[in-house]
Protein backbone atom coordinates (compact mmCIF):
# COMPACT_ATOMS: atom_id res chain seq x y z
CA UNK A 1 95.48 168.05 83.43
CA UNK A 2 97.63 165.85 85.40
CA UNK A 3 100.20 166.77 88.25
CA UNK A 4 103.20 164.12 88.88
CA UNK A 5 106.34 164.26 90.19
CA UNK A 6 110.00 163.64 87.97
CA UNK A 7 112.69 161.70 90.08
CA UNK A 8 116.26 162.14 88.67
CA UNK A 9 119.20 160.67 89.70
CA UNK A 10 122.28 160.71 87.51
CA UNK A 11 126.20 161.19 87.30
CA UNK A 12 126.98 164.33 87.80
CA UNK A 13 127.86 166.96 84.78
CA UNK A 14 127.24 169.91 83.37
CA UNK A 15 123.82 171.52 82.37
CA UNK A 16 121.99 168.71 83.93
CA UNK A 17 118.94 171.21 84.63
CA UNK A 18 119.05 172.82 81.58
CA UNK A 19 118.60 169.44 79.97
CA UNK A 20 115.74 168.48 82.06
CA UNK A 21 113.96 171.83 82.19
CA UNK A 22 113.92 172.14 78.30
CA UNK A 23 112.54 168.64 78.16
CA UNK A 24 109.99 169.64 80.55
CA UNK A 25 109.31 172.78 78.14
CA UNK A 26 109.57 170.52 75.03
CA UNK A 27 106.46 168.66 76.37
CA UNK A 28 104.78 171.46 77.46
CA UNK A 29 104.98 170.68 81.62
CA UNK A 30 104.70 173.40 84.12
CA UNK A 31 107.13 173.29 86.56
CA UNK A 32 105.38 173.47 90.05
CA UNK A 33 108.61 172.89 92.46
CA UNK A 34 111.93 171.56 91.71
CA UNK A 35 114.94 171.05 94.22
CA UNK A 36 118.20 169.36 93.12
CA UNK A 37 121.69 168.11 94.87
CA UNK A 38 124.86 167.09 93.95
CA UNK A 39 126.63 165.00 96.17
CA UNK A 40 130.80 165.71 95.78
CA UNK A 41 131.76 162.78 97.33
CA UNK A 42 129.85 160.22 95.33
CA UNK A 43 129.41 162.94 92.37
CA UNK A 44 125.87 161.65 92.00
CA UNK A 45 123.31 164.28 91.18
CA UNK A 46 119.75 164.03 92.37
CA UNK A 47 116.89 166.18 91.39
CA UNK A 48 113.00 166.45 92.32
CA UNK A 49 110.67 168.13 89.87
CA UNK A 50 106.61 168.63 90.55
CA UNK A 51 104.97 168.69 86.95
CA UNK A 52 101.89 169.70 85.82
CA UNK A 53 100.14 169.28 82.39
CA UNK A 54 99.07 166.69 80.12
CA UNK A 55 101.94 163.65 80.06
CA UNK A 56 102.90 161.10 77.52
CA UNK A 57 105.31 159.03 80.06
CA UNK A 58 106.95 157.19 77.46
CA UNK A 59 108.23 159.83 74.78
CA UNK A 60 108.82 162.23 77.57
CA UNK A 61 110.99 159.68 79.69
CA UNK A 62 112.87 158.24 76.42
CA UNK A 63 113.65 162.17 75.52
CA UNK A 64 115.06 162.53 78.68
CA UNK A 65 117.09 159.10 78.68
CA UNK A 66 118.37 160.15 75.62
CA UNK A 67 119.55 163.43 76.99
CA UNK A 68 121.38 162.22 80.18
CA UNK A 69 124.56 160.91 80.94
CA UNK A 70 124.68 157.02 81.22
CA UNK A 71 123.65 155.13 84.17
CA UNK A 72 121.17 157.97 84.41
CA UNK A 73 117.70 156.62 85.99
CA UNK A 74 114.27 159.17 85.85
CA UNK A 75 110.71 158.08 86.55
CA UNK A 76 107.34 159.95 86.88
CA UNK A 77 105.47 159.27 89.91
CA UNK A 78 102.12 159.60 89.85
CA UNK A 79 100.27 161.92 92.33
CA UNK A 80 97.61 159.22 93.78
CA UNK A 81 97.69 158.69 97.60
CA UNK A 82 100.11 155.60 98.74
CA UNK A 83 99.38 152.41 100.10
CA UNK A 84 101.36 151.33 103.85
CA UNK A 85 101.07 147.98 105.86
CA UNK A 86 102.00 148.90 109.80
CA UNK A 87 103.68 146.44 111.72
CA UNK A 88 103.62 146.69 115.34
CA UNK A 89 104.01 144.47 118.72
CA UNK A 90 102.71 146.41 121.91
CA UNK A 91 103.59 150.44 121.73
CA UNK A 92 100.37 152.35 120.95
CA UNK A 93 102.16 156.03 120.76
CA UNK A 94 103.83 155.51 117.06
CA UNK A 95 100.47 153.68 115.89
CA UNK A 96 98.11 155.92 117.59
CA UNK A 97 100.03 159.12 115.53
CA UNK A 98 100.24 157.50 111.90
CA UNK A 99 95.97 156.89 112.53
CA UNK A 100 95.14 159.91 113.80
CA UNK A 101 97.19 162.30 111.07
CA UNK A 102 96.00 160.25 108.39
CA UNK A 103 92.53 160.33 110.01
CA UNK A 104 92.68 164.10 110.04
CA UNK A 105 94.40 164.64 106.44
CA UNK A 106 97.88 165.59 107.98
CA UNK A 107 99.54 162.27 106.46
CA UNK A 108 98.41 161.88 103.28
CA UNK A 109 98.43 157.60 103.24
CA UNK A 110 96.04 154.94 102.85
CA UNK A 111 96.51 152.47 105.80
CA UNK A 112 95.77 148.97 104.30
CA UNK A 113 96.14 147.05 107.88
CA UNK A 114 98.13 146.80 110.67
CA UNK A 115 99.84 143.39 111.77
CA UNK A 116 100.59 142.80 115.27
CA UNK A 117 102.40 139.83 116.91
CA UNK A 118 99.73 140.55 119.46
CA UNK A 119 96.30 141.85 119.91
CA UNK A 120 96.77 144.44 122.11
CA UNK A 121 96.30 147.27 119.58
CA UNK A 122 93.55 145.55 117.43
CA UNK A 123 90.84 147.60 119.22
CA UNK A 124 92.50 150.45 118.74
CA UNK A 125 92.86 150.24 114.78
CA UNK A 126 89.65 148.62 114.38
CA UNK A 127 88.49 152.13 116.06
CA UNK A 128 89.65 153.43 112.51
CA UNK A 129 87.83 150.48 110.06
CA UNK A 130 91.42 149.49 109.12
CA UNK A 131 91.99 145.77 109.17
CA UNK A 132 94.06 144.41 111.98
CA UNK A 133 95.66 140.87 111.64
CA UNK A 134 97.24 139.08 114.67
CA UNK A 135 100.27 136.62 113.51
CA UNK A 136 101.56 135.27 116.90
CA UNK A 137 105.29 134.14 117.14
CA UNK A 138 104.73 131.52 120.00
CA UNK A 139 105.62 128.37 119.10
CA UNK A 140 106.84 129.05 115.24
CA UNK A 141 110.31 129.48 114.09
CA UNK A 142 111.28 132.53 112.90
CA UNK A 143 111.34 131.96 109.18
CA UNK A 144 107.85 130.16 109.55
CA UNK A 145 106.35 133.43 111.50
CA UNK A 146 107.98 135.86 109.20
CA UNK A 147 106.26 134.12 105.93
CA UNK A 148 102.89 134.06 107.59
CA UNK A 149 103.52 137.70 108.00
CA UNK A 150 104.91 138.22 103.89
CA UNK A 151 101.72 136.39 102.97
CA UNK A 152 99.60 138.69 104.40
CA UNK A 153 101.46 142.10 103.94
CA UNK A 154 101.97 140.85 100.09
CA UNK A 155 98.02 140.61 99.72
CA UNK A 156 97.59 144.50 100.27
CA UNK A 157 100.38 145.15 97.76
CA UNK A 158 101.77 148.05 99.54
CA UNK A 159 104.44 150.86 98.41
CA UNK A 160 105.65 150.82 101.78
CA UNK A 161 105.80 148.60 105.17
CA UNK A 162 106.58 150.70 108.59
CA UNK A 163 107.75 149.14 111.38
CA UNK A 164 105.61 151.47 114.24
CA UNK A 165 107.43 149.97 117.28
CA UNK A 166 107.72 146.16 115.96
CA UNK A 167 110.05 144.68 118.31
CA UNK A 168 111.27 141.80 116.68
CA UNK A 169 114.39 141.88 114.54
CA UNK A 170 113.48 140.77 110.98
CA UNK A 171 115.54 138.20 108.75
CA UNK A 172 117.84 139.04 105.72
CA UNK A 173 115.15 137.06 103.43
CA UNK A 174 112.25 139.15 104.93
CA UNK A 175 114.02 141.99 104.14
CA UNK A 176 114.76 141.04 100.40
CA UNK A 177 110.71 140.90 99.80
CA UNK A 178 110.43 144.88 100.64
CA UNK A 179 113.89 146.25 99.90
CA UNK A 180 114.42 150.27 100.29
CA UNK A 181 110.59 149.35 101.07
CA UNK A 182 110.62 149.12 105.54
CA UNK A 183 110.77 151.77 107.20
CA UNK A 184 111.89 151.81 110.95
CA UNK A 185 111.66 153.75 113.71
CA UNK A 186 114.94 153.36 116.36
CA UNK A 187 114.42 154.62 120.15
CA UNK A 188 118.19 156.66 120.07
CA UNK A 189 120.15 158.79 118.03
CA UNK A 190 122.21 156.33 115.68
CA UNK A 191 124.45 154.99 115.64
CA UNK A 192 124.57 155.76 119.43
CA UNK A 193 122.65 152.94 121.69
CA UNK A 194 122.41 149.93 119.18
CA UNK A 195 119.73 147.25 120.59
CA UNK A 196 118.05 146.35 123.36
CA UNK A 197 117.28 148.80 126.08
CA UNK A 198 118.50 152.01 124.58
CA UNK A 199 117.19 154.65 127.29
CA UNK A 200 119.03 152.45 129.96
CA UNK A 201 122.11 152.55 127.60
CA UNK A 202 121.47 156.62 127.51
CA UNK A 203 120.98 156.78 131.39
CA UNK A 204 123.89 154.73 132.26
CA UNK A 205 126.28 157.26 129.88
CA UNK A 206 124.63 160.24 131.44
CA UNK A 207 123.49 161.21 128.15
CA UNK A 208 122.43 164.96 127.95
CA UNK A 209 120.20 164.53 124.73
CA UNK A 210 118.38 161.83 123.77
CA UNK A 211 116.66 161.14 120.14
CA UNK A 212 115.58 158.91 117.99
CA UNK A 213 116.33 157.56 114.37
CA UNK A 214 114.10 156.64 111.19
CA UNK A 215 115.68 154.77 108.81
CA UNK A 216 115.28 151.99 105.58
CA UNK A 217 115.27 148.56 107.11
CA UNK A 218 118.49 146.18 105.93
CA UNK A 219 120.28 143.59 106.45
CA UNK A 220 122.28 145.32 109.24
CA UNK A 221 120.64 145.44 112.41
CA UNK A 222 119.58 149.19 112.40
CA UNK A 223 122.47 150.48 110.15
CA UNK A 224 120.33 151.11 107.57
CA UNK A 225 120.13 154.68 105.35
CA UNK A 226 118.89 156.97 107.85
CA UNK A 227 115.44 159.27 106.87
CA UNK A 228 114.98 161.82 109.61
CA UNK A 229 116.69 162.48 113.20
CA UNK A 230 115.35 164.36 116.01
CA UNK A 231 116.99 165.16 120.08
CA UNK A 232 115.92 166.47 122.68
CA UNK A 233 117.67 167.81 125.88
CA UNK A 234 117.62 166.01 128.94
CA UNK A 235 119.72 166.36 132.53
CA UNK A 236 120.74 164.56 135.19
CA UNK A 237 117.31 164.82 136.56
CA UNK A 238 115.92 162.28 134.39
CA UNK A 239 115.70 158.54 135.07
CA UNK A 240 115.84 155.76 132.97
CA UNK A 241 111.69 155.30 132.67
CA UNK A 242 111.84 159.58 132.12
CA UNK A 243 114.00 159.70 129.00
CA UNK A 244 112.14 156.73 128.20
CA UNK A 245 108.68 158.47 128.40
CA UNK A 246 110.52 161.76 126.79
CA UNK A 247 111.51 159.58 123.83
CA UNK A 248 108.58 158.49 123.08
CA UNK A 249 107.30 162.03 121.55
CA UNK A 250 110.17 162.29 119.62
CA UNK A 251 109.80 159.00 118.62
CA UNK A 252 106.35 159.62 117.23
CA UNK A 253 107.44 162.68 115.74
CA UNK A 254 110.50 161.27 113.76
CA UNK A 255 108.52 158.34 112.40
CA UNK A 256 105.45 160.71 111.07
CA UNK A 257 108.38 163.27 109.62
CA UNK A 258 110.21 160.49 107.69
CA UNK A 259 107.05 158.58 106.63
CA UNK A 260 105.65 162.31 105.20
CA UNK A 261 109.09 162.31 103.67
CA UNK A 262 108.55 159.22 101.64
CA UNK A 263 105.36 159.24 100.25
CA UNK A 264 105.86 162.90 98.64
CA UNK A 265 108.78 161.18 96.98
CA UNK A 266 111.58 163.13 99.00
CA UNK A 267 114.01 160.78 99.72
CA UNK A 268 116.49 159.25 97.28
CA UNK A 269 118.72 156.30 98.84
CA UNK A 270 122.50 157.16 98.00
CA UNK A 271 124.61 154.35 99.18
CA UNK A 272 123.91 153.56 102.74
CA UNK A 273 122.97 157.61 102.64
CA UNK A 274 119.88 159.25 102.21
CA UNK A 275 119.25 162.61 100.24
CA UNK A 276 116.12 163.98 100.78
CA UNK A 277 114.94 167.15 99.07
């Protein structure tokens, strides 16, 4: 007996889960968990179903094609643990939090390396047995760093790529190698604070919350579909280096939320939108 998980995504209409539910009877699946959305604006209907039984992928996924609307898509994930390539420059707190949950079982992941544009957190992954490669930038062109990079990531063949505090902005033809594959973690609440220096940006407004964003990696400099959000109040008491310091818990947080998120299979991209059920 086998447990894997449905992903649906189709046009909107009528009966959709009584169509998919009766397949899932049809082939004798138990339904575990199921959660579905329509979304009125795009009228796109999304739907995540936990299975569990004994699965013939093919006749089960062409009875379901068959059954749904066109421009329908549905796949079966299996239930094994998925493979992520960190990227990171100098920030331990984001790094430190993906190790230690998946250390302890909270993150269910398999870490296949980190890459660093430095060393400076190499002795702390190594403290895990989890390969660390350093790919320095000095004195190499963008492009030219970036594929040294894409060679390496490529050789753990990973489902997905996070971006734990990698402060480098990555090219349109990086991107294309992963895509709806990086995941990022932003120091403010998009789309407030865009760039460099964001908890200067937030003390120099006087902010009264500060946040931060994880979101899909695109072409536009973080303006990609957004995962998970989190804020935090702050006052007039704080400085720059305090919301800073402050931010860097909910930074941790919102990276480890989203990245749970996506390897259970949550989160459908809609657009430049995210559903996540």
């Amino acid at each position: 007996m086998e447990r894997k998980t449905l992903i649906t995504e189709s046009p909107d209409a009528k009966g959709l889960i009584a169509k998919i539910t009766n397949i899932c009877y049809k082939h004798q699946l138990n339904i575990i968990h199921n959660n579905e959305f329509v979304d009125h604006a795009s009228l796109r209907f999304f739907m995540r179903t936990e299975l569990e039984g004994y699965f013939n992928d093919e006749t089960f996924l062409a009875d379901l094609n068959d059954a749904l609307p066109d421009a329908s898509s549905s796949k079966l994930i299996s239930s094994e643990r998925k493979r992520i390539v960190i990227m990171v420059t100098k920030e331990a707190h984001c790094l430190g939090d993906i190790l230690m949950k998946a250390y302890d079982g909270a993150l269910d992941v398999e870490i296949a390396a980190v890459v660093g544009n430095y060393d400076t957190l190499a002795s702390l992954t190594e403290k895990f047995d989890i390969p660390y490669h350093t790919v320095s930038h000095e004195s190499l062109e963008r492009e030219e760093h970036e594929a040294k990079i894409v060679e390496i990531v490529k050789q753990y063949e990973p489902d997905y790529v996070v971006l734990a505090k990698y402060m480098r902005v990555l090219t349109p033809n990086f991107v294309k190698q992963f895509p709806h594959k990086i995941i990022n973690i932003h120091h403010s609440f998009l789309p407030a604070f865009i760039g460099a220096k964001p908890y200067q940006q937030a003390f120099d407004r006087g902010v009264k919350i500060i946040g931060a964003t994880a979101h899909f990696v695109t072409d536009d400099l973080d303006e990609g579909p957004i995962i998970h959000q989190q804020v935090i109040p702050v006052d007039h008491n704080f400085s720059a280096k305090d919301l800073a310091h402050a931010g860097r818990d909910v930074e941790k947080a919102v990276l480890t939320k989203a990245l749970s998120a996506v390897l259970e299979d949550k989160v459908f991209v809609n657009g430049n939108r995210t559903v996540v059920l």
